[in-house]
Each structure stands twice: as structure tokens, then as C-alpha cells.
Protein backbone atom coordinates (compact mmCIF):
# COMPACT_ATOMS: atom_id res chain seq x y z
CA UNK A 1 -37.09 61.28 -32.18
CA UNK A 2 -34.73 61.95 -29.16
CA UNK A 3 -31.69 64.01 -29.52
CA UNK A 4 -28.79 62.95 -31.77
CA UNK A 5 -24.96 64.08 -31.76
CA UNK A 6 -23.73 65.21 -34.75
CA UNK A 7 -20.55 65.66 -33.67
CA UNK A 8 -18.37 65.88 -30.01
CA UNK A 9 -14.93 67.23 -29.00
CA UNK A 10 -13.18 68.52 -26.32
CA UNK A 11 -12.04 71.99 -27.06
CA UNK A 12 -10.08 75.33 -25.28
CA UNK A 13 -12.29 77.95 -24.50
CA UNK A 14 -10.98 80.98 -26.61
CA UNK A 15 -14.22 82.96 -24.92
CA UNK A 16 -16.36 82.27 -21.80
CA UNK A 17 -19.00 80.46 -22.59
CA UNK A 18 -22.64 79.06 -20.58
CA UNK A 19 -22.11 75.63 -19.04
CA UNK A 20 -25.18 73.69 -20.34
CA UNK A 21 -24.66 70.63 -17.90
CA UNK A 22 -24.66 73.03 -15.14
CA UNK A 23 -27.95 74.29 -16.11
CA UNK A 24 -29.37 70.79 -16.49
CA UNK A 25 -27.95 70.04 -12.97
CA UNK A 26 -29.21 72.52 -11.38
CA UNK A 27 -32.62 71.75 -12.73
CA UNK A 28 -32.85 68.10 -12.33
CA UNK A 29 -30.59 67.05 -9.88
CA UNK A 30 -30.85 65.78 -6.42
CA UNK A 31 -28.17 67.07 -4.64
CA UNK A 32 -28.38 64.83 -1.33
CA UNK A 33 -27.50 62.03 -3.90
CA UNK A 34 -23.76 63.60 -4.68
CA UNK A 35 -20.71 62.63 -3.22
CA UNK A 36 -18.10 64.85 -1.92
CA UNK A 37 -15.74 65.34 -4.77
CA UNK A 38 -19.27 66.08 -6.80
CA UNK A 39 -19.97 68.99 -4.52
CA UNK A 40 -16.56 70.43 -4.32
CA UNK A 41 -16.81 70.18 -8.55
CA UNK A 42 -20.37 72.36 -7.99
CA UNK A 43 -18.24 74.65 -5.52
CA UNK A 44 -15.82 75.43 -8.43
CA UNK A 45 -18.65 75.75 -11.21
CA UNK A 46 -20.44 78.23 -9.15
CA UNK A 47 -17.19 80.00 -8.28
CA UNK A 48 -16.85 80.59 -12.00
CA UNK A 49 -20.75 82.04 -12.38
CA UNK A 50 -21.27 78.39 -14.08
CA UNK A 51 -19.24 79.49 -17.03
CA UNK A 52 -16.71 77.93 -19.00
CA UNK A 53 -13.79 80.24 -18.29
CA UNK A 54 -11.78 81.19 -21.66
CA UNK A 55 -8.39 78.49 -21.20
CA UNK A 56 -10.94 76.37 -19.37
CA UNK A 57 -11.47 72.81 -21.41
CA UNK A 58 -14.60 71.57 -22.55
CA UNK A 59 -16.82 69.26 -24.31
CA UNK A 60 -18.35 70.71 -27.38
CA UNK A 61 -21.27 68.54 -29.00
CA UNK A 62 -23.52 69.60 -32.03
CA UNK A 63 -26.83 68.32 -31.45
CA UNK A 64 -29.61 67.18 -33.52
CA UNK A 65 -33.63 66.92 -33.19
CA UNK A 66 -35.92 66.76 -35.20
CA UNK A 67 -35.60 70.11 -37.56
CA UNK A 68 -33.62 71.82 -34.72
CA UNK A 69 -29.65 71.84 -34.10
CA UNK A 70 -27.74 73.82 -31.31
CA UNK A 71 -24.42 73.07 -29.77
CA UNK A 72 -24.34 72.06 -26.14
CA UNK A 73 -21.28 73.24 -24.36
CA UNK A 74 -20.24 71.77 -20.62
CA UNK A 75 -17.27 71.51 -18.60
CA UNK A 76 -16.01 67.92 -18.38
CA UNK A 77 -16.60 67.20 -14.67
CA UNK A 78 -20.00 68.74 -14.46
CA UNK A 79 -21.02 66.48 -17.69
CA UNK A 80 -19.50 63.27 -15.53
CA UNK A 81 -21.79 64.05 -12.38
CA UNK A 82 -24.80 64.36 -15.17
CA UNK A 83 -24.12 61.00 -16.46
CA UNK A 84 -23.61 59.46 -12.94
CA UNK A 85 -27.18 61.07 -12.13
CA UNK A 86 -28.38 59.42 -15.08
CA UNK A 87 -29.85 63.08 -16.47
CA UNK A 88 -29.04 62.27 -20.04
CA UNK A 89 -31.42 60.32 -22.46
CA UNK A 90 -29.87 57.67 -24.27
């Protein structure tokens, strides 16, 4: 069984918070593959210690596998790039 969302939102930080896109990213990703604007969006994660700054928006999902849930928290641009890199099971 692959991963299912629960539930996904787009919330204020009220607390910094680990980017989990940015983690996948910088895992998986081939980085001669992203365009400008993508890079300048990496410039700005890694600026912030790939947090999500507190006042910072963000997508919130609570996730679902198997007998295991967690919430996966990532800052809306960084998500985009993952999508466009294809990184995310469907």
C-alpha cells in the first residue's frame, strides 16, 4: 500500500518547523535538471537552514501507510519543484 493523505492544508507557521520536501530534494533530486527560478527557490530554503520560518506559509498533509501516520510539512515552492521532478508517488 503506498502512502495516502488523510488530510492537506496550507497553514501559518506559529513555530519553525523541518521542511520535508527539502529533505526529499536534497536526496533525490538532480539538480542540473532545475531551472533558474528553482535554484533561486533552493537559495532561499537554504538561507532559512531548510526550515519553515514561524509567519512562513505552508502545506500541512497528514499521511497514511499502512499502520503508520506522520504529518509531512513543506514550504509551497519547494513541494512545486518536487512535483515538477516527479519525486512524489502517485
Amino acid at each position: 500500500m503506498s502512502n495516502q493523505i488523510i488530510y492537506c492544508s496550507t497553514q501559518t507557521a506559529r513555530k519553525d518547523y523541518k521542511c520535508d520536501a527539502c529533505k526529499a530534494l536534497l536526496d533525490y533530486a538532480d539538480f542540473n535538471e532545475l531551472t533558474f527560478a528553482e535554484k533561486r527557490e533552493l537559495v532561499k530554503a537554504k538561507r532559512d537552514n531548510w526550515e519553515i520560518k514561524k509567519g512562513q506559509a505552508y502545506i500541512r498533509a497528514f499521511m497514511k501507510d499502512n499502520n503508520s501516520t506522520w504529518t509531512f510539512r513543506a514550504r509551497p515552492e519547494i513541494e512545486q519543484i518536487c512535483q515538477d521532478q516527479d519525486m512524489w508517488i502517485d
